[in-house]
PDB file of N, CA and C in Angstrom:
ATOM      1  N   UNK A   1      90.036 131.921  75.707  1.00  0.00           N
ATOM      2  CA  UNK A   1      90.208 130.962  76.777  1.00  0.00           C
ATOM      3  C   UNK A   1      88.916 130.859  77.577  1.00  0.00           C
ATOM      4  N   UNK A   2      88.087 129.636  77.524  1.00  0.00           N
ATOM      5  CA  UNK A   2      87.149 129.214  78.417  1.00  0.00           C
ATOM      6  C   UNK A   2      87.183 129.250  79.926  1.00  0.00           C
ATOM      7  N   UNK A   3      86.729 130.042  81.335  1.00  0.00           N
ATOM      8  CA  UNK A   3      86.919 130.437  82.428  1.00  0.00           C
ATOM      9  C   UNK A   3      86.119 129.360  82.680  1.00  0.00           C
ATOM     10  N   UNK A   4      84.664 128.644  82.279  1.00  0.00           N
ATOM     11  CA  UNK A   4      84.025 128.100  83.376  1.00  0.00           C
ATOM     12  C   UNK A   4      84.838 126.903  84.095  1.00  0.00           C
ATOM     13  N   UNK A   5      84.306 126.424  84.938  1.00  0.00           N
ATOM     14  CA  UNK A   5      84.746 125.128  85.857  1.00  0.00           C
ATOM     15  C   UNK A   5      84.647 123.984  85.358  1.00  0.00           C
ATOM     16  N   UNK A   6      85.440 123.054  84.929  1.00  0.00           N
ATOM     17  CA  UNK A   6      85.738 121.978  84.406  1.00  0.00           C
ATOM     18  C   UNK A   6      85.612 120.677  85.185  1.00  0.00           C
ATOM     19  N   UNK A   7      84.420 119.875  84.883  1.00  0.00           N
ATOM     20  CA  UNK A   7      84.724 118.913  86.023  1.00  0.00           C
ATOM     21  C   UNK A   7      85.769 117.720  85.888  1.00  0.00           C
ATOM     22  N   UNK A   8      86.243 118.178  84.733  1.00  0.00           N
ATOM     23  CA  UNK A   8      87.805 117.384  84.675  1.00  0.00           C
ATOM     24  C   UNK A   8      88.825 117.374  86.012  1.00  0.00           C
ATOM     25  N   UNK A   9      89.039 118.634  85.785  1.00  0.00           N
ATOM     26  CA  UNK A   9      90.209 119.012  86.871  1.00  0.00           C
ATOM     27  C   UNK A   9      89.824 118.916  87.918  1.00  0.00           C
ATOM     28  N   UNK A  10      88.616 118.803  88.949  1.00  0.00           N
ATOM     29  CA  UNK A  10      88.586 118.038  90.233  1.00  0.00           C
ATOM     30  C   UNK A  10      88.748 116.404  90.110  1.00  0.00           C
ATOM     31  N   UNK A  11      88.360 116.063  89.415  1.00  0.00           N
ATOM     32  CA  UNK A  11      88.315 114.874  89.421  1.00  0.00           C
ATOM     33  C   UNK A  11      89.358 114.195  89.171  1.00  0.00           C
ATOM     34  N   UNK A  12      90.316 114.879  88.336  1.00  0.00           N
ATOM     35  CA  UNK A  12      91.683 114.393  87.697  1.00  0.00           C
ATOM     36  C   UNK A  12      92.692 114.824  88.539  1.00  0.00           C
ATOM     37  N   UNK A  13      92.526 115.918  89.549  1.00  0.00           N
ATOM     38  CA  UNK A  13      93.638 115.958  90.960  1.00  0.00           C
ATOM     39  C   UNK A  13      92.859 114.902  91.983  1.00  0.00           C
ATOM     40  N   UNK A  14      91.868 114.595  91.901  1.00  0.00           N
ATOM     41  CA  UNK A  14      91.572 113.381  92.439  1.00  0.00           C
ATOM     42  C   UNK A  14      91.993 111.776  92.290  1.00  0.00           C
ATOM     43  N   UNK A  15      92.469 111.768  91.053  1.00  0.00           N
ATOM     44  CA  UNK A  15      92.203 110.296  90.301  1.00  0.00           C
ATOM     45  C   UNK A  15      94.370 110.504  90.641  1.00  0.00           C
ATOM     46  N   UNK A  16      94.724 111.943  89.954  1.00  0.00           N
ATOM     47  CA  UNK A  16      95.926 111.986  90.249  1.00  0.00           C
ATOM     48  C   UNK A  16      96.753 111.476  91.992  1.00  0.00           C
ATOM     49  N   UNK A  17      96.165 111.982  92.642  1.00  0.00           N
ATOM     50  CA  UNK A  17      96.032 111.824  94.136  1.00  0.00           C
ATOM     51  C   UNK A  17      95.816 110.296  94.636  1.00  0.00           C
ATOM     52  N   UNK A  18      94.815 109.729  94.070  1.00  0.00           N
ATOM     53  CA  UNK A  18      94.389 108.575  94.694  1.00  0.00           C
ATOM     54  C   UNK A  18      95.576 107.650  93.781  1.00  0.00           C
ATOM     55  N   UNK A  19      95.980 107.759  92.427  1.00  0.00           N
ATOM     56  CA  UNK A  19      97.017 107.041  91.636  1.00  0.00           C
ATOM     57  C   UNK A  19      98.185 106.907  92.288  1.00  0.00           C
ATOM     58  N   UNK A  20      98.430 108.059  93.158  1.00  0.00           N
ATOM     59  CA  UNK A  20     100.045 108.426  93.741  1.00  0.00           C
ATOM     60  C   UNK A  20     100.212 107.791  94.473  1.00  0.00           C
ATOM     61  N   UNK A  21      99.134 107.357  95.237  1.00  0.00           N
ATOM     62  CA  UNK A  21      99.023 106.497  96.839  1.00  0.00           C
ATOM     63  C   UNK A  21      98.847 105.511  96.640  1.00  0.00           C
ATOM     64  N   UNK A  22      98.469 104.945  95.496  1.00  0.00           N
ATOM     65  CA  UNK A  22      98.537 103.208  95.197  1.00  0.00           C
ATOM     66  C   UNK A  22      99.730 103.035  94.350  1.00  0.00           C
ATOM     67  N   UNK A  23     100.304 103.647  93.651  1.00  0.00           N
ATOM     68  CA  UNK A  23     101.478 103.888  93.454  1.00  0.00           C
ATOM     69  C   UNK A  23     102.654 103.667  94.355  1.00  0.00           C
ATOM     70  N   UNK A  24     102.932 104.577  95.196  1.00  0.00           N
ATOM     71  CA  UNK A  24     103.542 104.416  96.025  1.00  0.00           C
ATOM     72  C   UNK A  24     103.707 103.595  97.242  1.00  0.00           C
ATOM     73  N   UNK A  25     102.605 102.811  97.283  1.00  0.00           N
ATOM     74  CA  UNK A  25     102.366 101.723  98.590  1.00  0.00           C
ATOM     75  C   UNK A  25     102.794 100.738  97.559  1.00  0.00           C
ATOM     76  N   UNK A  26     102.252 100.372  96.432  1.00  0.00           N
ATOM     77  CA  UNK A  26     103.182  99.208  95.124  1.00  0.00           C
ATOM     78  C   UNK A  26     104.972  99.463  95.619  1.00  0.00           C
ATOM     79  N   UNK A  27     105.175 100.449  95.379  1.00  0.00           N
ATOM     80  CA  UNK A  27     106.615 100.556  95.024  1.00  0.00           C
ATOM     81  C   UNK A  27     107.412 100.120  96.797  1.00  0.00           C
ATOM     82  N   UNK A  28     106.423 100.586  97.243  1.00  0.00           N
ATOM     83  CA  UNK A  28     107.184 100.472  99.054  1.00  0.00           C
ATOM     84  C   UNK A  28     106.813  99.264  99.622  1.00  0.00           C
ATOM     85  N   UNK A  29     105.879  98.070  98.792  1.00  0.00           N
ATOM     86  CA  UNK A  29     105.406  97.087  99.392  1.00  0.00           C
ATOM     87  C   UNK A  29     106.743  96.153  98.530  1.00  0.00           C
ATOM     88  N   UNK A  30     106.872  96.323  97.241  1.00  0.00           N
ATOM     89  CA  UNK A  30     107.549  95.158  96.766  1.00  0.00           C
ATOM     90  C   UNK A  30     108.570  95.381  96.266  1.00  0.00           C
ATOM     91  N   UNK A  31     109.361  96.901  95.909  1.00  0.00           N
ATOM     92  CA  UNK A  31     110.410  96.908  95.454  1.00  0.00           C
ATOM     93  C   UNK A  31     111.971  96.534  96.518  1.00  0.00           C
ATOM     94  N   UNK A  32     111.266  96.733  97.534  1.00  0.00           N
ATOM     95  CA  UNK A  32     112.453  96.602  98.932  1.00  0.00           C
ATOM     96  C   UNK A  32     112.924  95.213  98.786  1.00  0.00           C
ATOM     97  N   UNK A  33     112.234  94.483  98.514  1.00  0.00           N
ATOM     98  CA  UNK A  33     112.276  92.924  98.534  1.00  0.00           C
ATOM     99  C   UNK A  33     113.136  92.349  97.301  1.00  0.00           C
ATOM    100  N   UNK A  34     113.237  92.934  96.358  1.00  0.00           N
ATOM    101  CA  UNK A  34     114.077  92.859  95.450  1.00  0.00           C
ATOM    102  C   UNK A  34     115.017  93.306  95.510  1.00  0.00           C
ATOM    103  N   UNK A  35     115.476  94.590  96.066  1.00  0.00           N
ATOM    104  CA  UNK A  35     116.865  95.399  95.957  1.00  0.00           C
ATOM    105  C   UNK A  35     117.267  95.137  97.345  1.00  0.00           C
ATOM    106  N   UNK A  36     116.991  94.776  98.282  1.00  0.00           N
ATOM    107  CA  UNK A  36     117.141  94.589  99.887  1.00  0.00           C
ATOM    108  C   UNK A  36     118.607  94.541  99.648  1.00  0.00           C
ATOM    109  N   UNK A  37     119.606  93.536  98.751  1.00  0.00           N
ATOM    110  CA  UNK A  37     121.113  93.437  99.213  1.00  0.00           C
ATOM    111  C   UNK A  37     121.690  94.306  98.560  1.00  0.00           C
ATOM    112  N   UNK A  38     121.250  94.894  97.359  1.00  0.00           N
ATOM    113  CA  UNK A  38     122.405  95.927  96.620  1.00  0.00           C
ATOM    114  C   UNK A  38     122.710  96.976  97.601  1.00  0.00           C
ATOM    115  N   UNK A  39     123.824  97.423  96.595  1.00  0.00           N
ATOM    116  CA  UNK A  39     124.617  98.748  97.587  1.00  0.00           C
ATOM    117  C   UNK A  39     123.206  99.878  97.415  1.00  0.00           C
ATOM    118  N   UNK A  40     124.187 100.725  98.455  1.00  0.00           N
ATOM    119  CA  UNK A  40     123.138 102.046  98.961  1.00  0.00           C
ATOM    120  C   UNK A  40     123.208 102.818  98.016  1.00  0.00           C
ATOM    121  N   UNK A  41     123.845 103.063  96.754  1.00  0.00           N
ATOM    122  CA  UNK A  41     123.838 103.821  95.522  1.00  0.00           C
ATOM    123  C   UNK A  41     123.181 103.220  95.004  1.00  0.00           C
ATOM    124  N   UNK A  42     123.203 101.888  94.390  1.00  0.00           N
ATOM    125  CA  UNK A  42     122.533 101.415  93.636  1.00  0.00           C
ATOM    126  C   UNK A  42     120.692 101.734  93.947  1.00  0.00           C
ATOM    127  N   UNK A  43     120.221 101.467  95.483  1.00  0.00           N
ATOM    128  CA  UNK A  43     119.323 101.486  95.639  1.00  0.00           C
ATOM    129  C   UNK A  43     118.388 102.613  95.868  1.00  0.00           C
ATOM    130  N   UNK A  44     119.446 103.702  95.714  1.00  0.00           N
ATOM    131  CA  UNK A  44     119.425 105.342  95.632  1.00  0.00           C
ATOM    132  C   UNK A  44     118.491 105.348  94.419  1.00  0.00           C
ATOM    133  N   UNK A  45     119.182 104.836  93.378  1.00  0.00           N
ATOM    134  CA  UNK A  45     118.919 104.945  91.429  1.00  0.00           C
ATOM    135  C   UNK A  45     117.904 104.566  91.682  1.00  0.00           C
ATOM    136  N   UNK A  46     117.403 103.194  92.012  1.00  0.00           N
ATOM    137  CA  UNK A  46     115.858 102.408  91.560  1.00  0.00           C
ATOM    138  C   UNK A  46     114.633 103.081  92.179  1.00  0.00           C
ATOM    139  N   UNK A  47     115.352 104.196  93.576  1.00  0.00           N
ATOM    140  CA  UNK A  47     113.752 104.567  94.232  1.00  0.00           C
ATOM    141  C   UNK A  47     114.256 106.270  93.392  1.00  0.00           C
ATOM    142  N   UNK A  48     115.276 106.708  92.750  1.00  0.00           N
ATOM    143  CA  UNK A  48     115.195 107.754  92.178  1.00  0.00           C
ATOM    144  C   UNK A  48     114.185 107.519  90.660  1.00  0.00           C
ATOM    145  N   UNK A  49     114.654 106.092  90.284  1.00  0.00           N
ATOM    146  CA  UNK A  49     113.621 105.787  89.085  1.00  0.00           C
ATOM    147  C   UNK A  49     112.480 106.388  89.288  1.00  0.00           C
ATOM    148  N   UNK A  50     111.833 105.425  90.406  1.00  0.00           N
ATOM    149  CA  UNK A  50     110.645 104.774  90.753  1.00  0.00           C
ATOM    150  C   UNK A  50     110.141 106.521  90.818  1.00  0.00           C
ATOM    151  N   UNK A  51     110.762 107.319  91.701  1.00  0.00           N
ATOM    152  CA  UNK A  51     110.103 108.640  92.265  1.00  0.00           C
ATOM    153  C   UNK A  51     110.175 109.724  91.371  1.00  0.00           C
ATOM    154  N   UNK A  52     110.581 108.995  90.092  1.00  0.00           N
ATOM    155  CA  UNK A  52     109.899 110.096  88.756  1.00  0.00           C
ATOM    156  C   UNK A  52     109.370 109.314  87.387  1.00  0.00           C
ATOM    157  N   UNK A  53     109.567 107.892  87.634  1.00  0.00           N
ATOM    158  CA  UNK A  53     108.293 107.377  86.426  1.00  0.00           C
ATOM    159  C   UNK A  53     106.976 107.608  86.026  1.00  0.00           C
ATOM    160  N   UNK A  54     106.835 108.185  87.593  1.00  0.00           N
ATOM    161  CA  UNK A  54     105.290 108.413  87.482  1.00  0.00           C
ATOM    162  C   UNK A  54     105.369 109.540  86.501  1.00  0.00           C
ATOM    163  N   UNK A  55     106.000 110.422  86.139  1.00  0.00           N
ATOM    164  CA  UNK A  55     106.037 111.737  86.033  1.00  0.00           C
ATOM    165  C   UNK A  55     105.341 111.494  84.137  1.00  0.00           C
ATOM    166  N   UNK A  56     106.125 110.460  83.539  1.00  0.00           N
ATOM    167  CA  UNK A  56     105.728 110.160  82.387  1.00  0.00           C
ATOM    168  C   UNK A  56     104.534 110.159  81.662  1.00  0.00           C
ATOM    169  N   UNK A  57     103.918 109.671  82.315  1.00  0.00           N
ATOM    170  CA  UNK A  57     102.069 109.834  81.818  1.00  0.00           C
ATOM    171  C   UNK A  57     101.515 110.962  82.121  1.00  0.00           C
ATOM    172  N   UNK A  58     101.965 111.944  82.744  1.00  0.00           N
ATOM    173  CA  UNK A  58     101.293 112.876  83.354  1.00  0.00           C
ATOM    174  C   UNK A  58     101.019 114.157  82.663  1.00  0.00           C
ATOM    175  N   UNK A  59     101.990 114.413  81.406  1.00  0.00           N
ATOM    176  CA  UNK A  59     101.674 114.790  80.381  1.00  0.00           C
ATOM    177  C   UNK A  59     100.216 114.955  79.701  1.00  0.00           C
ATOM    178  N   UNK A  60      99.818 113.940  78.827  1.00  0.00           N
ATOM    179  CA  UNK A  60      98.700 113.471  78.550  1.00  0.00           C
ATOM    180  C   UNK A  60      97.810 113.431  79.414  1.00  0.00           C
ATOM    181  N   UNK A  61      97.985 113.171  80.602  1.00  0.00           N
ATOM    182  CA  UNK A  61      96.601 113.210  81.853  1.00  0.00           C
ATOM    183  C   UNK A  61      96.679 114.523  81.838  1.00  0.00           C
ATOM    184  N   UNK A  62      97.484 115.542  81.825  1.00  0.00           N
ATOM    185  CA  UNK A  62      96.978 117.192  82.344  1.00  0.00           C
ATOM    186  C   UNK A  62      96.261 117.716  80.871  1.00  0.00           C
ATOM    187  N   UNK A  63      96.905 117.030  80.168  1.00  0.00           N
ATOM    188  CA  UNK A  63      95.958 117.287  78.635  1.00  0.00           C
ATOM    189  C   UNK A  63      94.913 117.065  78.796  1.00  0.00           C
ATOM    190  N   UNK A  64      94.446 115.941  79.440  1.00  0.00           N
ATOM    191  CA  UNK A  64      93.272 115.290  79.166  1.00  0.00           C
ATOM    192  C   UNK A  64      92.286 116.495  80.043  1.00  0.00           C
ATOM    193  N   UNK A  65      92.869 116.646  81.104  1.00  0.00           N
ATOM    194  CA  UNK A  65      92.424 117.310  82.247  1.00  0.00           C
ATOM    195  C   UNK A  65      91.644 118.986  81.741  1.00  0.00           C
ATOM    196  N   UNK A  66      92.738 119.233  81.500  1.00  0.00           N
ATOM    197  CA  UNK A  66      92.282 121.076  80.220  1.00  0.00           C
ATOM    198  C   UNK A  66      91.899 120.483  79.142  1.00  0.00           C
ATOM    199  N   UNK A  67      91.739 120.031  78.183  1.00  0.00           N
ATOM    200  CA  UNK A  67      90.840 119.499  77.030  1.00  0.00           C
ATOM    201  C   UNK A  67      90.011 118.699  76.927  1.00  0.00           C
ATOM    202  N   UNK A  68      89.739 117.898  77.195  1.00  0.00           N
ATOM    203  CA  UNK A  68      89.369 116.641  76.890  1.00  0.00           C
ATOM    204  C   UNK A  68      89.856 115.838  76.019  1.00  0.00           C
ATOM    205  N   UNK A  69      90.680 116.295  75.342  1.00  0.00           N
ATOM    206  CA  UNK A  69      91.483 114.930  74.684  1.00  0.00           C
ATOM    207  C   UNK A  69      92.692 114.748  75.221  1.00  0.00           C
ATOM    208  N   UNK A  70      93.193 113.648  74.673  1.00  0.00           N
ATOM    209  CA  UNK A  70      94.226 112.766  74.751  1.00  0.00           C
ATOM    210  C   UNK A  70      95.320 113.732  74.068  1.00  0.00           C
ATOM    211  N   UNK A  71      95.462 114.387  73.012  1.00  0.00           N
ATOM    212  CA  UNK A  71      96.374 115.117  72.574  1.00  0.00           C
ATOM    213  C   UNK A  71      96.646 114.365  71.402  1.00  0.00           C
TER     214      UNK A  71
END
């Protein structure tokens, strides 16, 4: 296992970080506007979606992050 410092991983809790916050200003700017009348369950589900889709790619980005590849 390689110890030195990777300039992946600053940069990729960076890129991760700055993704989350444009991310999340997307989802809080325009999803309200669409679901505004459904019920309060329903609108439970779409921001429960929303607050783990991200989670999907993130796989491959932490790969990318410790390796350099894609996987």
């Amino acid at each position: 296992m390689n110890e030195e410092p990777k300039w992946r991983v600053p940069v990729g809790v960076l890129l991760i970080l700055f993704g989350l916050i444009v991310y999340a200003l997307v989802v809080a700017r325009y999803v309200p506007q669409f679901i505004a009348g459904w019920p309060t369950v329903a609108q439970s589900l779409v921001y429960l979606f929303f607050g783990l889709a991200w989670l999907l790619p993130l796989g491959r980005f932490l790969a990318w992050m410790e390796t350099g590849h894609k996987r």
